[in-house]
Structures are given as C-alpha cells and as structure tokens.
N, C-alpha and C. Protein backbone atom coordinates (compact mmCIF):
# COMPACT_ATOMS: atom_id res chain seq x y z
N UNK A 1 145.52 186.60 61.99
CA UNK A 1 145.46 185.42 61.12
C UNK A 1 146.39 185.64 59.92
N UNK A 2 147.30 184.56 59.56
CA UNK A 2 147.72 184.97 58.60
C UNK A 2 147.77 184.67 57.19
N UNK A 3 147.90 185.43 56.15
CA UNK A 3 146.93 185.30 55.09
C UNK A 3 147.51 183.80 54.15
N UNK A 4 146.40 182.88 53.49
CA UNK A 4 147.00 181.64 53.09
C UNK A 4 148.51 182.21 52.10
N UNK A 5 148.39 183.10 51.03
CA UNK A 5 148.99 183.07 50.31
C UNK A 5 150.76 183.67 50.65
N UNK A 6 150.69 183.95 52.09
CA UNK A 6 151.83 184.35 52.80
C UNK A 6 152.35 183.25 53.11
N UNK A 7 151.56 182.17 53.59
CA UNK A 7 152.13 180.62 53.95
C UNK A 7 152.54 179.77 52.59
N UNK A 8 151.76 180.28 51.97
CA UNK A 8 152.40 179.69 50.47
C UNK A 8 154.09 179.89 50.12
N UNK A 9 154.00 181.57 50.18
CA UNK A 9 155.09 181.65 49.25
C UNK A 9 156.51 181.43 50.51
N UNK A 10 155.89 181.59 51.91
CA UNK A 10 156.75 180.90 52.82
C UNK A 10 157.39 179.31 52.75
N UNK A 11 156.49 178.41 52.19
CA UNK A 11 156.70 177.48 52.46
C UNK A 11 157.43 176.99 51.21
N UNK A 12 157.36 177.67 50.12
CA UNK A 12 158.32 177.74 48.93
C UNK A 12 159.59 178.35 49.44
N UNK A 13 159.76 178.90 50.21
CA UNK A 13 161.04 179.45 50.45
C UNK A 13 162.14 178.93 51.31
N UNK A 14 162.19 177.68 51.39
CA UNK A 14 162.68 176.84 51.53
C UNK A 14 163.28 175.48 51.04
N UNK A 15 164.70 175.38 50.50
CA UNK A 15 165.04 174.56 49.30
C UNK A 15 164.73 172.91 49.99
N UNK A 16 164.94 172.38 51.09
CA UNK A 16 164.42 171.31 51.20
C UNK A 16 162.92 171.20 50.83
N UNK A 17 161.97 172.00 51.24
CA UNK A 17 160.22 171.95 50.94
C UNK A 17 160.36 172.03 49.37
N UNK A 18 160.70 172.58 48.51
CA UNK A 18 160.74 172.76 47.51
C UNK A 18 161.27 171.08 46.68
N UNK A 19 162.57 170.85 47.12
CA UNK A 19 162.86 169.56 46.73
C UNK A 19 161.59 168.12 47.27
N UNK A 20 161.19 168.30 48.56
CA UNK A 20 160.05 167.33 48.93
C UNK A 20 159.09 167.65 47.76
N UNK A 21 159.08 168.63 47.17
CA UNK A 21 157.41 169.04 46.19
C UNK A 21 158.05 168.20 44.78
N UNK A 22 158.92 168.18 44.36
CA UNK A 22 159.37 167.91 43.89
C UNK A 22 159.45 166.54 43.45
N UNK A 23 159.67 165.56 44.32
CA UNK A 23 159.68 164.05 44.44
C UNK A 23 158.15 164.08 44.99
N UNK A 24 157.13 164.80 45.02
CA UNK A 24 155.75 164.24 45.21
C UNK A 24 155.14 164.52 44.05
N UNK A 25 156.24 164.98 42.85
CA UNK A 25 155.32 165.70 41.49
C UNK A 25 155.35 163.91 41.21
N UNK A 26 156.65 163.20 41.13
CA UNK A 26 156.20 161.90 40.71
C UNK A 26 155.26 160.98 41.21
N UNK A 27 155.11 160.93 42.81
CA UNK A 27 153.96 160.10 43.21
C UNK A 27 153.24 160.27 44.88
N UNK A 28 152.60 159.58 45.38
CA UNK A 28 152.27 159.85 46.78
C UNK A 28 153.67 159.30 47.27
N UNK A 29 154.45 159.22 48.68
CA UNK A 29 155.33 158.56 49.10
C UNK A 29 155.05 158.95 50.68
N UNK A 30 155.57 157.83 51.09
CA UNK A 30 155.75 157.19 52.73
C UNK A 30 156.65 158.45 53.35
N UNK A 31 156.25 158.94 54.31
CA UNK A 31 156.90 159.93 55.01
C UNK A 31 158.54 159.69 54.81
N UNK A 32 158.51 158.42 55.63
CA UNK A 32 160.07 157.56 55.98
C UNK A 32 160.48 157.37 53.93
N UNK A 33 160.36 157.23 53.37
CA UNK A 33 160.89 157.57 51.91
C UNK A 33 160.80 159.14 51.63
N UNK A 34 160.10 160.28 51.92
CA UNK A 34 160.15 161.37 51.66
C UNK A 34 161.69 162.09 52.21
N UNK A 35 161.80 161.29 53.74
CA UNK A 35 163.24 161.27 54.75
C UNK A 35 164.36 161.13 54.00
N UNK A 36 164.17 159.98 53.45
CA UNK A 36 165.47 159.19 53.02
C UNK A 36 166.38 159.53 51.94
N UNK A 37 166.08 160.63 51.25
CA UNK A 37 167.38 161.38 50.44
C UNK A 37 168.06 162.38 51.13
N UNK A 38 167.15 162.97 52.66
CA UNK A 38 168.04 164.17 53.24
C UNK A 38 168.98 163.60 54.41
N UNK A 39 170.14 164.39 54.82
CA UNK A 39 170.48 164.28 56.11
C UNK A 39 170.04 165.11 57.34
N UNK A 40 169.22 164.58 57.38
CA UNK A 40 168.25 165.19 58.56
C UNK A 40 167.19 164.13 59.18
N UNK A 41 166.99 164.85 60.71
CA UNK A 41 166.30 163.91 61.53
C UNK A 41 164.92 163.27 60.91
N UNK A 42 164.06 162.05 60.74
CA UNK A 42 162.79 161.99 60.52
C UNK A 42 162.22 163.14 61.54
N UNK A 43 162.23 164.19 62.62
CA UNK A 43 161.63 165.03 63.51
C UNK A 43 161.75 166.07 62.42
N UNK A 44 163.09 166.28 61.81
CA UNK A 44 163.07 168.10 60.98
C UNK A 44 162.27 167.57 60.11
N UNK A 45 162.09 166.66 59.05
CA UNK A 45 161.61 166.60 57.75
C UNK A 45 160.29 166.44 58.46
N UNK A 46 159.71 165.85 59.08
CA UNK A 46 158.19 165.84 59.83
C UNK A 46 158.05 167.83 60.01
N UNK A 47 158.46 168.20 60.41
CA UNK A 47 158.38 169.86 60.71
C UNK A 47 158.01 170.25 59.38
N UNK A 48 159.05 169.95 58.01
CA UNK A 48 159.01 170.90 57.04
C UNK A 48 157.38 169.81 56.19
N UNK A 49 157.28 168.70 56.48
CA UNK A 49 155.91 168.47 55.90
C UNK A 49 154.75 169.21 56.46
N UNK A 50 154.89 169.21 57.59
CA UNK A 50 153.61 169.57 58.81
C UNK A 50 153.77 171.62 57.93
N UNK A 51 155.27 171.95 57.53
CA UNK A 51 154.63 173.82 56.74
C UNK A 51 153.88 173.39 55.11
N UNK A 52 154.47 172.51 54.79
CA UNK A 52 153.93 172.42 53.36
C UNK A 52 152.12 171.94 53.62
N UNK A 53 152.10 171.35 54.75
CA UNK A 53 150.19 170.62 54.93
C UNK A 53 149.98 171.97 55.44
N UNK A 54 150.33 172.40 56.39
CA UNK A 54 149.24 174.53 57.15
C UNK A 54 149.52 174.66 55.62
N UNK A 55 150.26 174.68 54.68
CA UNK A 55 150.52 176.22 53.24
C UNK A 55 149.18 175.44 52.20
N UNK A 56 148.90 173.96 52.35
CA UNK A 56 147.81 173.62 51.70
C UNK A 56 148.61 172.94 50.17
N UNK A 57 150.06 172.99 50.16
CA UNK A 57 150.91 172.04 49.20
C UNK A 57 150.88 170.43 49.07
N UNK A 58 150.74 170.06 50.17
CA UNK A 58 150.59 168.57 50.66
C UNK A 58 149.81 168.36 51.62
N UNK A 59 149.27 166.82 51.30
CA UNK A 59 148.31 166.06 52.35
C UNK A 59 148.72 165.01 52.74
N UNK A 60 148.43 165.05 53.75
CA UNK A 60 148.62 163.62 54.79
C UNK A 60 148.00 162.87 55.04
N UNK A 61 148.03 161.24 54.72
CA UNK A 61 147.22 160.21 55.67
C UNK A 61 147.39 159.84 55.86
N UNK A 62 147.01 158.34 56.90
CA UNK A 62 147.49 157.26 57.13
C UNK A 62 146.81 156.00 56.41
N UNK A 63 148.03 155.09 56.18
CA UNK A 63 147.33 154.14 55.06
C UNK A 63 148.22 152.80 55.94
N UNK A 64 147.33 152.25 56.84
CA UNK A 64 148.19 150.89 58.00
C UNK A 64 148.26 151.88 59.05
N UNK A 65 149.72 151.26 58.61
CA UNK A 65 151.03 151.91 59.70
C UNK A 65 151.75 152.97 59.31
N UNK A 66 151.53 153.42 57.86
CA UNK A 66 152.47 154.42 57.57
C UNK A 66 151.51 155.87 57.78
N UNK A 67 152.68 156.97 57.41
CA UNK A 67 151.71 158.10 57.04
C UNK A 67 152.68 158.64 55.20
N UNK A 68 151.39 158.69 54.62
CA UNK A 68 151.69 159.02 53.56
C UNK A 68 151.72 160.80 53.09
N UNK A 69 152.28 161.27 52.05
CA UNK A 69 152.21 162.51 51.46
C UNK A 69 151.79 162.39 49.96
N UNK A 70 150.72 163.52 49.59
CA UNK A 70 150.49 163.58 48.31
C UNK A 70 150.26 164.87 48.22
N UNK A 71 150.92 165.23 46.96
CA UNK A 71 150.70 166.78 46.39
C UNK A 71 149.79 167.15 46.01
N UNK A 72 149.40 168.78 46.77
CA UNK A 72 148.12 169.66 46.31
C UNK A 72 148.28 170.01 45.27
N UNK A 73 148.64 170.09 43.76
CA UNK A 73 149.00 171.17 43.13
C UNK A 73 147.73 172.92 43.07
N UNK A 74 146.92 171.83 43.43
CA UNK A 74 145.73 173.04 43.43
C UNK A 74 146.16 174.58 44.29
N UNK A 75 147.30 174.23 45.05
CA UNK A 75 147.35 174.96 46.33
C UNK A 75 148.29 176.01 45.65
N UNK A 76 148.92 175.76 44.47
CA UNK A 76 149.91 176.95 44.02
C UNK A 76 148.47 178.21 43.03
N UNK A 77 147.45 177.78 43.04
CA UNK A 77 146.59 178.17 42.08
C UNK A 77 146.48 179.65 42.60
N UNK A 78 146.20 179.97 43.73
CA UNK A 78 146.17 181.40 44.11
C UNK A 78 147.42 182.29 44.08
N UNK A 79 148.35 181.81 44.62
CA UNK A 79 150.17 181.71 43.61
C UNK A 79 150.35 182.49 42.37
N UNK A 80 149.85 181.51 42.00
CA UNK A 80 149.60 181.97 40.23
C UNK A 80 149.04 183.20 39.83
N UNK A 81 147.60 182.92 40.59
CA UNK A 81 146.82 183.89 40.04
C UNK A 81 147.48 185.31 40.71
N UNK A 82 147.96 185.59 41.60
CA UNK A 82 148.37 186.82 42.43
C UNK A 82 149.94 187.06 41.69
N UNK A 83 150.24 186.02 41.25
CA UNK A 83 152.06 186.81 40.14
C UNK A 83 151.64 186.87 38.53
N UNK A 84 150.17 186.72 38.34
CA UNK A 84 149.50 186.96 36.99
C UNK A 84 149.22 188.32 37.20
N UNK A 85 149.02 188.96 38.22
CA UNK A 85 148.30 190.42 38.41
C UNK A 85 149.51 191.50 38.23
N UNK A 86 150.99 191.02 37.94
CA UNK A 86 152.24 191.63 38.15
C UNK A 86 151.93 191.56 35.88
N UNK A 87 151.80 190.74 35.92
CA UNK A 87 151.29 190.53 34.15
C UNK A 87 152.47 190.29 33.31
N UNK A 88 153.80 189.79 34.00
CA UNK A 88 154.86 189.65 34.03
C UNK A 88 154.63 187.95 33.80
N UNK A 89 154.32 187.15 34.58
CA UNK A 89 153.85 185.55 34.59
C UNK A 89 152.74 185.03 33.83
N UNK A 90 152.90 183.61 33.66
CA UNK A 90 151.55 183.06 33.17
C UNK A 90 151.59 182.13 34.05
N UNK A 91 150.18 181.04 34.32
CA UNK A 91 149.97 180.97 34.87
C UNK A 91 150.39 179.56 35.28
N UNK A 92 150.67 178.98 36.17
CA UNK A 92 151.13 177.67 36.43
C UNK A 92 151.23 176.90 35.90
N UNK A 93 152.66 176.05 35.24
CA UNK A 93 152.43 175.15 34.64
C UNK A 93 153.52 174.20 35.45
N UNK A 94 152.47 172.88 35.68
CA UNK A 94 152.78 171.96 36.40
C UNK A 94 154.44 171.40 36.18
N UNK A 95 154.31 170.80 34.31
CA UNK A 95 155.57 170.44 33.76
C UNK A 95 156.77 171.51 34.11
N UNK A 96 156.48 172.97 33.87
CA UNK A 96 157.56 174.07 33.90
C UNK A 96 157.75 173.88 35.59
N UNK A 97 157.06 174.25 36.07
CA UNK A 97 156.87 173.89 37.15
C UNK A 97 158.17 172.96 38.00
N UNK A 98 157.92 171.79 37.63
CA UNK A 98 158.78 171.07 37.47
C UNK A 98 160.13 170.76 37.51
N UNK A 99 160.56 171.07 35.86
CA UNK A 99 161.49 171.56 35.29
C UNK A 99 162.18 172.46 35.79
N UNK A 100 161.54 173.66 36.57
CA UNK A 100 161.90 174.48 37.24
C UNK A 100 162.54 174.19 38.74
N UNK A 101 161.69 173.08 39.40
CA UNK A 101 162.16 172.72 40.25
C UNK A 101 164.04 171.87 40.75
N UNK A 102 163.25 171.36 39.38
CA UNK A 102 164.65 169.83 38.75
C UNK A 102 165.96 170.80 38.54
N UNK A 103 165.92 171.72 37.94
CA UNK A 103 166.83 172.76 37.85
C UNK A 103 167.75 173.62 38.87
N UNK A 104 166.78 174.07 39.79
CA UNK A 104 166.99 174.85 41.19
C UNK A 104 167.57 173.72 42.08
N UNK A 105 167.20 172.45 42.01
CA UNK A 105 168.04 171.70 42.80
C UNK A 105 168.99 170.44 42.23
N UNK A 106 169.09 170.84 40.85
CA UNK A 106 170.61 170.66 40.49
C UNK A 106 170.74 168.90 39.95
N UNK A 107 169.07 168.91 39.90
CA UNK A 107 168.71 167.21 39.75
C UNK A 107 168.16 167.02 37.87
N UNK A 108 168.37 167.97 37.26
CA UNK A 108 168.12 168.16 35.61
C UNK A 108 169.37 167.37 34.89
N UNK A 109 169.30 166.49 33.87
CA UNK A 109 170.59 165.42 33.35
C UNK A 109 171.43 166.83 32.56
C-alpha cells in the first residue's frame, strides 16, 4: 500500500497538477474548463485529475451533465505537518501557497 503522503508529494510533482491546483485556488470549475488552458487531450488532463483525487488534492462530482473539480486544501495538511518536523518550514499557508504557485508557473504580474 502506498503511503498517502508519498501520493501527495507525487502528485505535486508535476507542473501541469500543480498549475490545475492553482486555478481551483480561485473556484470549483467544469473539468472541460480545467482542459481548456492546456494543449493536451481532455483523456491526459482526466489522468492528471483522477492523481490529484487518489493524492486527496481534489474532488469530483457531477452536477447535470458536467463533472466538476474542487480543491482539498485540507489534503496538503499532513504535507505540512511532515516538512514542519525538518523545522526548516511553517506551516501551510494557503495565500503563500498560492503566490508560490503563481510564481513557479510564470502567471505572477
């Protein structure tokens, strides 16, 4: 079995998953809008949602006809707490967080 917090920092390690977390810090969104800034198949970006839902980052439902995504942030909490034990980090902050993200992918004004 493998351990949640291995799927975590897996599923961070990937700059598209990272950019999807990113555009779900602003709101829930429609799979087919989560698609629509990459060049890639709706099949790959379905793959990299389906690692971020096993890592416990995002949830899925269906609302009609669509399927929607909304962010866990809860799911970075063990994250946190396990790069707090290095005593080097503090502990998650959503905004830095963020900021951090907006930065790494080059989307900061």
């Amino acid at each position: 079995m493998t351990d949640p917090l291995d799927t975590v920092f897996s599923a961070l390690a990937d700059p598209t998953r990272r950019a999807i977390l990113a555009m779900l810090l602003e709101d829930d969104m429609a799979v087919t809008d989560v698609a629509e800034p990459f060049e890639m198949s709706l099949a790959a970006i379905s793959k990299h949602l389906a690692i971020l839902t096993r890592a416990g980052l995002i949830s899925q439902e269906r609302r009609g006809r669509l399927k929607w995504c909304k962010l866990e942030p809860d799911a970075l909490r063990d994250a946190s707490i396990w790069m707090q034990g290095f005593g080097q980090f503090e502990a998650v902050n959503l905004d830095a967080f963020e900021r951090f993200l907006a930065a790494e992918l080059g989307l900061d004004s």
